[in-house]
PDB file of N, CA and C in Angstrom:
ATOM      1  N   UNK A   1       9.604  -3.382 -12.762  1.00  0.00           N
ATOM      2  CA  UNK A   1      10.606  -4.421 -12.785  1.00  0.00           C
ATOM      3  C   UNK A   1      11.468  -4.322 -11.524  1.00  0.00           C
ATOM      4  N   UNK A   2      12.333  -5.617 -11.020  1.00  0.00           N
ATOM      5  CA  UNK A   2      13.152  -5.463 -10.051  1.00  0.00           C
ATOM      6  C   UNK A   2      14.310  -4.347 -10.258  1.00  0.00           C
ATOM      7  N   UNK A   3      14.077  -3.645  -8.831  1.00  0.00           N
ATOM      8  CA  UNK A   3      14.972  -2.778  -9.054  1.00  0.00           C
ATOM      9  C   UNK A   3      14.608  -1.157  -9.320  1.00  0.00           C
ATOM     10  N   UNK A   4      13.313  -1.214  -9.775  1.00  0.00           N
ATOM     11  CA  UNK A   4      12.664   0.159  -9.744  1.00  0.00           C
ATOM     12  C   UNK A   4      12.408   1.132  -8.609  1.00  0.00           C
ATOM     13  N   UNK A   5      12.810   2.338  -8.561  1.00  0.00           N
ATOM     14  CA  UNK A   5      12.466   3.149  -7.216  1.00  0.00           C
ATOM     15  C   UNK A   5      11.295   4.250  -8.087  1.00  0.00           C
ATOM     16  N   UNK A   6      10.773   4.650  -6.806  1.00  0.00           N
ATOM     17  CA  UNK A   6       9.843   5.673  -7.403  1.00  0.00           C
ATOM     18  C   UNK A   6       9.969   6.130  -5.803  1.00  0.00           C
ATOM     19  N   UNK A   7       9.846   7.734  -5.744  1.00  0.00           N
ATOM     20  CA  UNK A   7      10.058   8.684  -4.863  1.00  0.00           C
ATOM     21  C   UNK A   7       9.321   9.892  -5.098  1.00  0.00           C
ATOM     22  N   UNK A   8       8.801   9.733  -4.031  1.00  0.00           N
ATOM     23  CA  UNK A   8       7.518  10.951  -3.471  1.00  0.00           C
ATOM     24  C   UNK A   8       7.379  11.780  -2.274  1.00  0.00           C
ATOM     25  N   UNK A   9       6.614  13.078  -2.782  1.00  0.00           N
ATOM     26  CA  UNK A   9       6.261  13.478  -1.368  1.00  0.00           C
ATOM     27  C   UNK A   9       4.932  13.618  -1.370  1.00  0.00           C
ATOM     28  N   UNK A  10       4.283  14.016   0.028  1.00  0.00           N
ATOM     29  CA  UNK A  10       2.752  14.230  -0.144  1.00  0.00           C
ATOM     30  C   UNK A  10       2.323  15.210   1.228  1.00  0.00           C
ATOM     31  N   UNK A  11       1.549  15.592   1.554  1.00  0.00           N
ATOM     32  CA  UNK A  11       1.223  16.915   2.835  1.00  0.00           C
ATOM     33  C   UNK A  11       1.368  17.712   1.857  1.00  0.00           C
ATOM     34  N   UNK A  12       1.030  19.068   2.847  1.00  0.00           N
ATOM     35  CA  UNK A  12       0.156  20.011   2.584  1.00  0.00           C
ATOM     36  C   UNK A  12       2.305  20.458   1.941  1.00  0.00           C
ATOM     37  N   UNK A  13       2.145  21.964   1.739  1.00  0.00           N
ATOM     38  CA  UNK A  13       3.189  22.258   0.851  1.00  0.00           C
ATOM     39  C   UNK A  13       4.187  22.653   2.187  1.00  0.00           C
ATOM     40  N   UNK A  14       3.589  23.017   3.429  1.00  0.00           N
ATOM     41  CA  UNK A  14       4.934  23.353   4.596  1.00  0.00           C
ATOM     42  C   UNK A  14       5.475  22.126   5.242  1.00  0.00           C
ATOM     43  N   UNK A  15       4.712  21.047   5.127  1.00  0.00           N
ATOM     44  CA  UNK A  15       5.395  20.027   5.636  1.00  0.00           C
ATOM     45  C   UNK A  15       5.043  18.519   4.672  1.00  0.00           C
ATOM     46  N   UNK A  16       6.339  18.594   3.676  1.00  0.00           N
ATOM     47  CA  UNK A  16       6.140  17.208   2.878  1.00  0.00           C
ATOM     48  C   UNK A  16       6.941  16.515   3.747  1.00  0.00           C
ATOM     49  N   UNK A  17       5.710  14.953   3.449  1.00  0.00           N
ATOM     50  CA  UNK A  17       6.552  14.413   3.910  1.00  0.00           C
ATOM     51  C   UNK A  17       6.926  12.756   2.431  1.00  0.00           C
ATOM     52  N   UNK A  18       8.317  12.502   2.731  1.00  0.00           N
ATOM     53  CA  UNK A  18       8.748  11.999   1.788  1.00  0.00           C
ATOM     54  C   UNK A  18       8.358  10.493   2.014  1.00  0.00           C
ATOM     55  N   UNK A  19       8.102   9.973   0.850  1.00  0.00           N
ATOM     56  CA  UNK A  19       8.091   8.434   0.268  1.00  0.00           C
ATOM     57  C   UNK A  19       8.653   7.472  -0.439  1.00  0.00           C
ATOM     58  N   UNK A  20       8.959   6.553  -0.613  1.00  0.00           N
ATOM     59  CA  UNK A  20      10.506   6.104  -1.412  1.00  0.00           C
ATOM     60  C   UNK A  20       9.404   4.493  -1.446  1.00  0.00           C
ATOM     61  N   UNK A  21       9.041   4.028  -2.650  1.00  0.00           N
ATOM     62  CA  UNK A  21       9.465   2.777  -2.817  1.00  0.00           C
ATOM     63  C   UNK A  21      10.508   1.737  -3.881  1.00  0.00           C
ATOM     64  N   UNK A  22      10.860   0.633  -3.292  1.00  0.00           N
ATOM     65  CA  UNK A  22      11.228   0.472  -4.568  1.00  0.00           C
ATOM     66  C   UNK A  22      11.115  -1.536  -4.661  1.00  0.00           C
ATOM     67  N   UNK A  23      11.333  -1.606  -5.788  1.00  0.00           N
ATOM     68  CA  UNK A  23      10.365  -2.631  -6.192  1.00  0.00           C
ATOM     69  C   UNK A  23      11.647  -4.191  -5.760  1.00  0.00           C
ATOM     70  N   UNK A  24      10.985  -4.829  -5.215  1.00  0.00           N
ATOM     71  CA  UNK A  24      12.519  -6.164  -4.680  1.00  0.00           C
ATOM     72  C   UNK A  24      12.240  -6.984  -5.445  1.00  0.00           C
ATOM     73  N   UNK A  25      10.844  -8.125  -6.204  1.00  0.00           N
ATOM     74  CA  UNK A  25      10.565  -8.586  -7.000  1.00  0.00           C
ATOM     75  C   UNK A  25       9.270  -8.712  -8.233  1.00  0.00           C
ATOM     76  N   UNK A  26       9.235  -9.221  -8.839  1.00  0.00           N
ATOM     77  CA  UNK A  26       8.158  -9.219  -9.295  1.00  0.00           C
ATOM     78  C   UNK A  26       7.794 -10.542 -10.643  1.00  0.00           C
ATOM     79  N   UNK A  27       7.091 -10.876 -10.750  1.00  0.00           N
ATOM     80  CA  UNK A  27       6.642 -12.398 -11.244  1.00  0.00           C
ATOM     81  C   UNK A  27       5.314 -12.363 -11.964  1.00  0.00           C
ATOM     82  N   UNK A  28       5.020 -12.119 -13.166  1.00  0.00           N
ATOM     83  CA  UNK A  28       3.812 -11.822 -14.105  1.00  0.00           C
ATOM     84  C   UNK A  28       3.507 -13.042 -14.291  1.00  0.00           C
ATOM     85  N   UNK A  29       3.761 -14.239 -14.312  1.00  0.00           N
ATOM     86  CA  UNK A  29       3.685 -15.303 -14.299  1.00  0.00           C
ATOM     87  C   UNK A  29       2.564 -15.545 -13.321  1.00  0.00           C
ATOM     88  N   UNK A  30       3.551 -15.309 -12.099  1.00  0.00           N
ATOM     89  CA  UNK A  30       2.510 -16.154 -10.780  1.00  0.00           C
ATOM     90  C   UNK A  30       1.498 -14.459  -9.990  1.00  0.00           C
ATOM     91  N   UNK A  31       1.726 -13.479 -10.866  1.00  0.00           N
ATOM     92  CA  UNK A  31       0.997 -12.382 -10.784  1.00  0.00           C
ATOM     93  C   UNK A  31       1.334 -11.816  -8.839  1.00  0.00           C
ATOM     94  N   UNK A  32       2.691 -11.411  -8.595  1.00  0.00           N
ATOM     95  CA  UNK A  32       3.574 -11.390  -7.501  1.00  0.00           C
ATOM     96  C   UNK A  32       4.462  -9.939  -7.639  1.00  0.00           C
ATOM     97  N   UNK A  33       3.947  -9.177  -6.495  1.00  0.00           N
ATOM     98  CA  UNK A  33       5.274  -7.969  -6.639  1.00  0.00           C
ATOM     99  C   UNK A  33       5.505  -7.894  -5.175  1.00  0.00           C
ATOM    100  N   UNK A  34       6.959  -7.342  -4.640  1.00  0.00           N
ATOM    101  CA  UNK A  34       7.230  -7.377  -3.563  1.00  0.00           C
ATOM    102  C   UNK A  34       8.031  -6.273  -3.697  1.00  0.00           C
ATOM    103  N   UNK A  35       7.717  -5.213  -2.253  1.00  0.00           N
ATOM    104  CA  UNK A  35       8.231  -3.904  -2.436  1.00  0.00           C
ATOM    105  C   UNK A  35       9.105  -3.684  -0.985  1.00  0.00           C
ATOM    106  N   UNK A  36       9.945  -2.825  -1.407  1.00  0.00           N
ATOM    107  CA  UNK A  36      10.228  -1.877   0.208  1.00  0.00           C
ATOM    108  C   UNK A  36      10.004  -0.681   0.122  1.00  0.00           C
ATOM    109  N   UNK A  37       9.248  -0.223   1.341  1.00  0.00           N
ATOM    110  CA  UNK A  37       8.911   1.146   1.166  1.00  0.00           C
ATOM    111  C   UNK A  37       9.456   1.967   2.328  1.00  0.00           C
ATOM    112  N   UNK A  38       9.770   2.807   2.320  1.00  0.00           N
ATOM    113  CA  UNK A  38      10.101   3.996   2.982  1.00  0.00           C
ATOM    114  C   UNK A  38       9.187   5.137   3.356  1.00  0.00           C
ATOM    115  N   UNK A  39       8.647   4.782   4.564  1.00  0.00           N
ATOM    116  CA  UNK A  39       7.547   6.177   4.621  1.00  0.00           C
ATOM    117  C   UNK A  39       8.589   7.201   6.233  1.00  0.00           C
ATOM    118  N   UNK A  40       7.761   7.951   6.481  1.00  0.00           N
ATOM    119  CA  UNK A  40       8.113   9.230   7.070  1.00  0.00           C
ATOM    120  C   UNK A  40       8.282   9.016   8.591  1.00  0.00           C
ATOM    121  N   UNK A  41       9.153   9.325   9.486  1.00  0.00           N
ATOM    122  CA  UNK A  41       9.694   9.302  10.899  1.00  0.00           C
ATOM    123  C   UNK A  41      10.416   7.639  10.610  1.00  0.00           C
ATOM    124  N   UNK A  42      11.410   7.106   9.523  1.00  0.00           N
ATOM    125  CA  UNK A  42      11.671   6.045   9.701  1.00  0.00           C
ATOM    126  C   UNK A  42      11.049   4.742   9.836  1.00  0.00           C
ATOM    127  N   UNK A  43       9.787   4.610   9.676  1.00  0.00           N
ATOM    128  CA  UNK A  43       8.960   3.581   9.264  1.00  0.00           C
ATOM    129  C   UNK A  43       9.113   2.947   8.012  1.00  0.00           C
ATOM    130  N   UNK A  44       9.358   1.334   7.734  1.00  0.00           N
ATOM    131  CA  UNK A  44      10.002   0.970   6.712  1.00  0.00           C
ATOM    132  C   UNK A  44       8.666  -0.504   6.707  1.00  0.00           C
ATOM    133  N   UNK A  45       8.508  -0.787   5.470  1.00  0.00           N
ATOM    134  CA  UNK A  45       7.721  -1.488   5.561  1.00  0.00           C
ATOM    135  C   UNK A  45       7.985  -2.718   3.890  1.00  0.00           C
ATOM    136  N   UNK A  46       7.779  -3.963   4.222  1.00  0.00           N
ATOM    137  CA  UNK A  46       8.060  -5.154   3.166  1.00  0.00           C
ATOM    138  C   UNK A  46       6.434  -5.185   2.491  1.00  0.00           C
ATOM    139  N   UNK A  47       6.346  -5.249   1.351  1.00  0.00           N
ATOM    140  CA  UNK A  47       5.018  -5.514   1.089  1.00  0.00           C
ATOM    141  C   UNK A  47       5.202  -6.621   0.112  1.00  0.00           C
ATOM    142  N   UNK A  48       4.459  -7.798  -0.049  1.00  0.00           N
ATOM    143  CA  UNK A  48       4.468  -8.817  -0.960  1.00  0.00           C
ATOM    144  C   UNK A  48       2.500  -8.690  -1.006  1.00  0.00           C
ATOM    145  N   UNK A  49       2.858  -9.138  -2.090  1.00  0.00           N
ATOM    146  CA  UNK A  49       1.289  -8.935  -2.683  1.00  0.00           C
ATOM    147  C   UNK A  49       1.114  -9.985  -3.738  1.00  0.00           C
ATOM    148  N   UNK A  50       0.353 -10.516  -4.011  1.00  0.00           N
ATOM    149  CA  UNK A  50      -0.261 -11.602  -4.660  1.00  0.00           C
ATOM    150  C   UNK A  50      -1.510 -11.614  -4.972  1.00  0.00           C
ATOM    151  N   UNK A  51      -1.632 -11.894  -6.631  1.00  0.00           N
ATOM    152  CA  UNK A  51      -3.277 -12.041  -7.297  1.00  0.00           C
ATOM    153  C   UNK A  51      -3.427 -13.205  -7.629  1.00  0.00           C
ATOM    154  N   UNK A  52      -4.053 -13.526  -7.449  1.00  0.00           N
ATOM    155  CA  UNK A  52      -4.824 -14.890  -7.465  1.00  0.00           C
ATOM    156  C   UNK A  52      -6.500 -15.029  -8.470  1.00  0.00           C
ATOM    157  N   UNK A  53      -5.838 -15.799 -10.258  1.00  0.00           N
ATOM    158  CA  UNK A  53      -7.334 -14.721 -10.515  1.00  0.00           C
ATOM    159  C   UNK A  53      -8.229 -15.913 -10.120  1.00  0.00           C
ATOM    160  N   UNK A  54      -9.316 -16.070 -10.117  1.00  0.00           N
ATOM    161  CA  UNK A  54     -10.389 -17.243  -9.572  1.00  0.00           C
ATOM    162  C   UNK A  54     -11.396 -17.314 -10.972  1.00  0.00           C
ATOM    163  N   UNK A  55     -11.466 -16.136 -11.714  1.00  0.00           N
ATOM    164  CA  UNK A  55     -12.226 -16.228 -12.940  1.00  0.00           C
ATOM    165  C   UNK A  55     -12.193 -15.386 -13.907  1.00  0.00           C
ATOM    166  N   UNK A  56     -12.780 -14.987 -14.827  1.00  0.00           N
ATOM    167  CA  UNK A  56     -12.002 -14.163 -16.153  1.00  0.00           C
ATOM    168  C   UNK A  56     -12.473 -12.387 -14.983  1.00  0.00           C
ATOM    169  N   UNK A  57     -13.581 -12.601 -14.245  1.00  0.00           N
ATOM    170  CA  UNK A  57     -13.743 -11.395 -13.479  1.00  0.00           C
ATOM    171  C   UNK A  57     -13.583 -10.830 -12.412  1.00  0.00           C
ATOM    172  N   UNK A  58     -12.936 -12.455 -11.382  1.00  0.00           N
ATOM    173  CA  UNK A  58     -12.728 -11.994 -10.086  1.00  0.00           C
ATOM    174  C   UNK A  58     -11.559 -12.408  -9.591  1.00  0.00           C
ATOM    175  N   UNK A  59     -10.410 -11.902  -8.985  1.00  0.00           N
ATOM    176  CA  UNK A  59      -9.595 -12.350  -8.479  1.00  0.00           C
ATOM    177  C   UNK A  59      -8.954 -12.234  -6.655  1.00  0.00           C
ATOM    178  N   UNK A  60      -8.376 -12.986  -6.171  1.00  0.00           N
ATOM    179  CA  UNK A  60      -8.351 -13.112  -4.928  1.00  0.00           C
ATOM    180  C   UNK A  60      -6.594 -12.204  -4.758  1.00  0.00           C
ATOM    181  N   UNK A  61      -6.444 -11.255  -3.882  1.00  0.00           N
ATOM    182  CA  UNK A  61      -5.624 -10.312  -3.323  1.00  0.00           C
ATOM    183  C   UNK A  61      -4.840 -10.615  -2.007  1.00  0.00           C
ATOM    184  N   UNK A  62      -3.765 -11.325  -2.227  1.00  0.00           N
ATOM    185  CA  UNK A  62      -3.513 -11.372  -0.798  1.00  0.00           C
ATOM    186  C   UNK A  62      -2.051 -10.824  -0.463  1.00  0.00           C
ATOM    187  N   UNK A  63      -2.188 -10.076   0.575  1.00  0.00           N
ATOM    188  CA  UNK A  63      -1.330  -9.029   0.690  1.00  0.00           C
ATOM    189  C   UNK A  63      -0.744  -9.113   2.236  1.00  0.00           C
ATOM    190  N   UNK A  64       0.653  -9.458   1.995  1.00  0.00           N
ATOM    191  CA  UNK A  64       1.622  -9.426   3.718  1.00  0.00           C
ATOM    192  C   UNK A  64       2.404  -8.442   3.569  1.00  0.00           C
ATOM    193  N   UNK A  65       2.373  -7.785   4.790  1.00  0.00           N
ATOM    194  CA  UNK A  65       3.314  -6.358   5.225  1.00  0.00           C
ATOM    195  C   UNK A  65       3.662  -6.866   6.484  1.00  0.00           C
ATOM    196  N   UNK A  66       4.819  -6.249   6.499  1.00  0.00           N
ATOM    197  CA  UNK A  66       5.645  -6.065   7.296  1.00  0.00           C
ATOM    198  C   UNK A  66       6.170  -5.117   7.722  1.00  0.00           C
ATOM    199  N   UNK A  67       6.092  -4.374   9.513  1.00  0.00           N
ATOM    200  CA  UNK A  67       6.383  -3.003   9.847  1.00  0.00           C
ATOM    201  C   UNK A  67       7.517  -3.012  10.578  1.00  0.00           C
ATOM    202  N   UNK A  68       8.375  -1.997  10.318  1.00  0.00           N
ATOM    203  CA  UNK A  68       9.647  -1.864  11.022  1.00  0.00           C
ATOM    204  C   UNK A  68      10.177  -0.744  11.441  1.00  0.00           C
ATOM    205  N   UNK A  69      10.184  -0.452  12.602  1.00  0.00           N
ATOM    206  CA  UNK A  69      10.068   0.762  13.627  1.00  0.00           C
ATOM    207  C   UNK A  69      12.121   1.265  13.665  1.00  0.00           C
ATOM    208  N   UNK A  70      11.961   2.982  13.873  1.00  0.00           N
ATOM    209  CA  UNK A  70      13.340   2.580  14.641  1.00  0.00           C
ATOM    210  C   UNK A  70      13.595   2.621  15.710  1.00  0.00           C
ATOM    211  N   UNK A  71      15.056   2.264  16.198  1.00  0.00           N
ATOM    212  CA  UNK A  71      14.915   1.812  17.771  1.00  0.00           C
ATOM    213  C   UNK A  71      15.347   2.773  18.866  1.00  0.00           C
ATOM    214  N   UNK A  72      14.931   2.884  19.282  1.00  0.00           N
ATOM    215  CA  UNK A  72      14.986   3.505  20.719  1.00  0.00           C
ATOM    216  C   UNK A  72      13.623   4.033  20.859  1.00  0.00           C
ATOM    217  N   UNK A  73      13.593   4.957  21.743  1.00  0.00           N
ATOM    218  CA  UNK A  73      12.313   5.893  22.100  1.00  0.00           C
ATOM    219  C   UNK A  73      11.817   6.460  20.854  1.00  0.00           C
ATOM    220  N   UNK A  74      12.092   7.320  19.594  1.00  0.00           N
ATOM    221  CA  UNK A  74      11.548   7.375  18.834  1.00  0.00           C
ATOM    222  C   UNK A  74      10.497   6.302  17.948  1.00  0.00           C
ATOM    223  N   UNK A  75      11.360   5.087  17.711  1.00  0.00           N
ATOM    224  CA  UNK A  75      10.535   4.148  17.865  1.00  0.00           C
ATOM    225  C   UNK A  75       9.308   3.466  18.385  1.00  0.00           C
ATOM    226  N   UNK A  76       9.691   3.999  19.541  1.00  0.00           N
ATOM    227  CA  UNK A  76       8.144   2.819  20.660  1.00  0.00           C
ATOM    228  C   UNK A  76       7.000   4.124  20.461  1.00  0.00           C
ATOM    229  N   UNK A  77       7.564   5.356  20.436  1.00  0.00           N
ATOM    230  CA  UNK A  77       6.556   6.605  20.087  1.00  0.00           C
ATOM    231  C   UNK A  77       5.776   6.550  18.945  1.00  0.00           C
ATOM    232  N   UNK A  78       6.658   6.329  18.034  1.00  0.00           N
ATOM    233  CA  UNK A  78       6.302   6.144  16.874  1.00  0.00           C
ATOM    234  C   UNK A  78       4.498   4.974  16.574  1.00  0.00           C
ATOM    235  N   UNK A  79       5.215   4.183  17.104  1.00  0.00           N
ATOM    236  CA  UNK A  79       4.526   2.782  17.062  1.00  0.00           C
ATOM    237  C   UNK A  79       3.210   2.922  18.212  1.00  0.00           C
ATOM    238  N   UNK A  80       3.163   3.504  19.146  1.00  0.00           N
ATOM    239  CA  UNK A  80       2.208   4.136  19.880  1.00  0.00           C
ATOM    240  C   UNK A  80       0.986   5.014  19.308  1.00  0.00           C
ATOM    241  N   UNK A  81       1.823   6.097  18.801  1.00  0.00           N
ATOM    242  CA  UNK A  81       0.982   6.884  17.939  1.00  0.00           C
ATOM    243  C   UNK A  81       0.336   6.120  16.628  1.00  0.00           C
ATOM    244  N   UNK A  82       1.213   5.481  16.236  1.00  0.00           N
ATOM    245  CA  UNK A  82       0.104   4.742  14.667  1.00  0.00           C
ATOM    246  C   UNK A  82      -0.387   3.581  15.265  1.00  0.00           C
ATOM    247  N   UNK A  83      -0.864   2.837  16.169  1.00  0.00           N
ATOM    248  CA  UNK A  83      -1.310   1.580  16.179  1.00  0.00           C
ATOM    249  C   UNK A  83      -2.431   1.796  16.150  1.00  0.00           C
ATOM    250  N   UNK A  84      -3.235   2.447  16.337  1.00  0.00           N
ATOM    251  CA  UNK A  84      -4.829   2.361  15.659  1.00  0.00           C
ATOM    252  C   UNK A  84      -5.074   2.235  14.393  1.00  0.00           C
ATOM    253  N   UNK A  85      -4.010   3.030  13.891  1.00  0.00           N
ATOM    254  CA  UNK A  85      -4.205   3.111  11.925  1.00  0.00           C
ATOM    255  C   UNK A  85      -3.245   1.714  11.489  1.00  0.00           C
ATOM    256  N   UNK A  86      -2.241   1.586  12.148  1.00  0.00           N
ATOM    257  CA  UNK A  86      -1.456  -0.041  11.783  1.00  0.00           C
ATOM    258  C   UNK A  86      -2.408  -1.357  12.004  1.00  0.00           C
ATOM    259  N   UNK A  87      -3.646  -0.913  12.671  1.00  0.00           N
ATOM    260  CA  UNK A  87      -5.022  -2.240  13.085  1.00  0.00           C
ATOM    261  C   UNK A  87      -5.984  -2.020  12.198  1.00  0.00           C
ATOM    262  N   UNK A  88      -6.033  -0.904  12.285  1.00  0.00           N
ATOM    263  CA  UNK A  88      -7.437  -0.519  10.823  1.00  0.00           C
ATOM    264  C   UNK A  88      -6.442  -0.314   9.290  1.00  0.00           C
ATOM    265  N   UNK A  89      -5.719   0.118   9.074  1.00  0.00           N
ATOM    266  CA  UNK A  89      -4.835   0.308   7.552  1.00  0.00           C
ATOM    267  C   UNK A  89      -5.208  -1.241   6.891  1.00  0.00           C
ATOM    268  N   UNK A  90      -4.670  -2.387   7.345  1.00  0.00           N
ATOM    269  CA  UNK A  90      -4.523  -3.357   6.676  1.00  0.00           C
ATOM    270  C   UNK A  90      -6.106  -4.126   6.689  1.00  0.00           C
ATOM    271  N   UNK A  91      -7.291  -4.268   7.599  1.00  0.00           N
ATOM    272  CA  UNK A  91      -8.084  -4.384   7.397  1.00  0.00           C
ATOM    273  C   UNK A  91      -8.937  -3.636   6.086  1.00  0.00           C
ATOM    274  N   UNK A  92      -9.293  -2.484   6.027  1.00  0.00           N
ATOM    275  CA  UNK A  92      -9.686  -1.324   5.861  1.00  0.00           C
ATOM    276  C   UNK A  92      -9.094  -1.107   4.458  1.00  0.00           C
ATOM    277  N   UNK A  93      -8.046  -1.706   3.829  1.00  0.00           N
ATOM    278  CA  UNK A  93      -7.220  -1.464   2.651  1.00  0.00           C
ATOM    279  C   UNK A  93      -7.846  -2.030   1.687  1.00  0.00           C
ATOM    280  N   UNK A  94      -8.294  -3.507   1.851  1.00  0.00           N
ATOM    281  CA  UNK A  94      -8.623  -4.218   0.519  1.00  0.00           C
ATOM    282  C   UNK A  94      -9.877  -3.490   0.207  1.00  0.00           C
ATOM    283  N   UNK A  95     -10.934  -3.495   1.170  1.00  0.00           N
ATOM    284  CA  UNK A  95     -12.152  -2.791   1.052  1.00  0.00           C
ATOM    285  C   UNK A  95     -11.923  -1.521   0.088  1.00  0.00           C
ATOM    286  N   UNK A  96     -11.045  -0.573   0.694  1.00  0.00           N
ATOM    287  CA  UNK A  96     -10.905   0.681  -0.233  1.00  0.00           C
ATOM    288  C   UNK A  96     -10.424   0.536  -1.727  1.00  0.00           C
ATOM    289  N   UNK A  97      -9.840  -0.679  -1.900  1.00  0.00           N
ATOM    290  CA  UNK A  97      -8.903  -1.029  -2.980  1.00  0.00           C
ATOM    291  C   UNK A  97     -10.319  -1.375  -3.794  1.00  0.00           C
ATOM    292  N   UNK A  98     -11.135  -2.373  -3.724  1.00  0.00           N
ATOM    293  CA  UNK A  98     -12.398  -2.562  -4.127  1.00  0.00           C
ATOM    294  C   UNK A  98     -13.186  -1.557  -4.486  1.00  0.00           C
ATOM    295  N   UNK A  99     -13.342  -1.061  -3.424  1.00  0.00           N
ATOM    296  CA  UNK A  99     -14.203  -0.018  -3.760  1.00  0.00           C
ATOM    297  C   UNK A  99     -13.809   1.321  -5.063  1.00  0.00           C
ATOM    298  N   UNK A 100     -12.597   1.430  -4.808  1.00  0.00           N
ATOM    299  CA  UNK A 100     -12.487   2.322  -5.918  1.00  0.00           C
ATOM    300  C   UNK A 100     -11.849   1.601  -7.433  1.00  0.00           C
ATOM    301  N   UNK A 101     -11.361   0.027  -7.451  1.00  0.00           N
ATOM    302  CA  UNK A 101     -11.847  -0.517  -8.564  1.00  0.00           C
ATOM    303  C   UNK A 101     -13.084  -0.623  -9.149  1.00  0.00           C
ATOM    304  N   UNK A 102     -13.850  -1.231  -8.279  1.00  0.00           N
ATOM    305  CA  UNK A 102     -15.241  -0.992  -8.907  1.00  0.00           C
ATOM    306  C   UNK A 102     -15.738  -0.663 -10.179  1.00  0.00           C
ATOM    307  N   UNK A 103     -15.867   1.002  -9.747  1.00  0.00           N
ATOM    308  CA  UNK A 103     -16.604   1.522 -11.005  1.00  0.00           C
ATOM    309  C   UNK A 103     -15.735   1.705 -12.223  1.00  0.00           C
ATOM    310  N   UNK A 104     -14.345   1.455 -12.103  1.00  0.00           N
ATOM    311  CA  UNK A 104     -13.592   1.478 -13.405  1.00  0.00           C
ATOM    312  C   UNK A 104     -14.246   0.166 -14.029  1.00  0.00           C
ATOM    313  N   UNK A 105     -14.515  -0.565 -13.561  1.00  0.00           N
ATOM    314  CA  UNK A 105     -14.636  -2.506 -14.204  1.00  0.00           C
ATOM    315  C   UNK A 105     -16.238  -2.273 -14.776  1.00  0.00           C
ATOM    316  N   UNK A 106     -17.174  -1.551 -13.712  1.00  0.00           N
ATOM    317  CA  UNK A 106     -18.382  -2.094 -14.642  1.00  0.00           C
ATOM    318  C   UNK A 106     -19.020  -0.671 -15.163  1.00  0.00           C
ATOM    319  N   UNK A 107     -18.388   0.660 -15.442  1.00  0.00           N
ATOM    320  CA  UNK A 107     -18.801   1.652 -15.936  1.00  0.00           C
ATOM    321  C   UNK A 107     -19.366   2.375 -15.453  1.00  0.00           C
ATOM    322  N   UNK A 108     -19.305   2.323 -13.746  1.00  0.00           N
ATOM    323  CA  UNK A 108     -20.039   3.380 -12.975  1.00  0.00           C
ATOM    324  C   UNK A 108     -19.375   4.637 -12.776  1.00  0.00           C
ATOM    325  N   UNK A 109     -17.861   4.751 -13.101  1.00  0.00           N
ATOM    326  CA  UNK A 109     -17.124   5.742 -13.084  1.00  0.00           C
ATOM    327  C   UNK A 109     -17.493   7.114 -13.045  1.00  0.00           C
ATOM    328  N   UNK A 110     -18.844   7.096 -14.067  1.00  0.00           N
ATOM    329  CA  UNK A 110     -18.953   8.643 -14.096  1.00  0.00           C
ATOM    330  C   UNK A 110     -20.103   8.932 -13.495  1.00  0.00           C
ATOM    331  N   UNK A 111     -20.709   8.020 -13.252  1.00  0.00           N
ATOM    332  CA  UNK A 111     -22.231   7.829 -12.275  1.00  0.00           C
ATOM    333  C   UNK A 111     -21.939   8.390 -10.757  1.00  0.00           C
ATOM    334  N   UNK A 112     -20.564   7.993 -10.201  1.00  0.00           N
ATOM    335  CA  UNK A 112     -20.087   8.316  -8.870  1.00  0.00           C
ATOM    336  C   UNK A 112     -19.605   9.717  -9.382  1.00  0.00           C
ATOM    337  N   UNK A 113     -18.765  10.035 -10.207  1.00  0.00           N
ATOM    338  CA  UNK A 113     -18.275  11.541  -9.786  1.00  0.00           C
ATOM    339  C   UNK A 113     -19.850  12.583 -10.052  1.00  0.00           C
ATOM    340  N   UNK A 114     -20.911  12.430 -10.344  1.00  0.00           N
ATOM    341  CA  UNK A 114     -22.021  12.991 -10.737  1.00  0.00           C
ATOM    342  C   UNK A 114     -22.715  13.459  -9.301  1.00  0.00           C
ATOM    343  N   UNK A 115     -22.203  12.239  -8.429  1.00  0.00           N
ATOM    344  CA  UNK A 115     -23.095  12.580  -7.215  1.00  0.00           C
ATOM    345  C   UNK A 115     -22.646  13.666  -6.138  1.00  0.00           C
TER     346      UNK A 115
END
């Protein structure tokens, strides 16, 4: 619901690094959540996301982010160092998102951890 935070860390145990989202809207109706997230060196990011179902089995995902650096030299560093993963992340996302829905939907679940 609007208004929800959830706060995390993740890395290895000498260097967590922290995660913060929290939820700005959300609409079960028109199947709509919109987040702000907080990831690590000040990178802040808007996510709106939208399902779209097309049939009782398939539905269409469409997902806008928004990246926000901080400013000065830490910043442009920042944004230097991740722009390969800021070009591949959002490509590269739905695919993974698919892929590991998948086998929950048609029962391959335990067929993949076997291999």
């Amino acid at each position: 619901m609007a208004g929800q935070k959830i706060v995390g860390e993740t890395g290895p145990r000498l260097f967590h690094l922290k995660l913060a989202f929290r939820v700005i809207e959300t609409d079960a109706e028109c199947h709509r959540l919109v987040m702000d997230i907080k990831l690590p060196f000040g990178i802040a990011v808007r996510e709106d996301l939208n399902c779209t179902p097309l049939d009782a089995d398939y539905c269409r995902i469409d997902d806008r982010c928004g990246f926000d650096f901080p400013k000065g030299w830490r910043g442009t560093l920042t944004r230097v160092l991740m722009s390969r993963e800021m070009n591949a992340g959002p490509v590269d996302s739905p695919s993974r998102l698919k892929h590991a829905a998948e086998p929950r939907c048609t029962g391959r679940a335990n067929d993949d951890h076997q291999r």
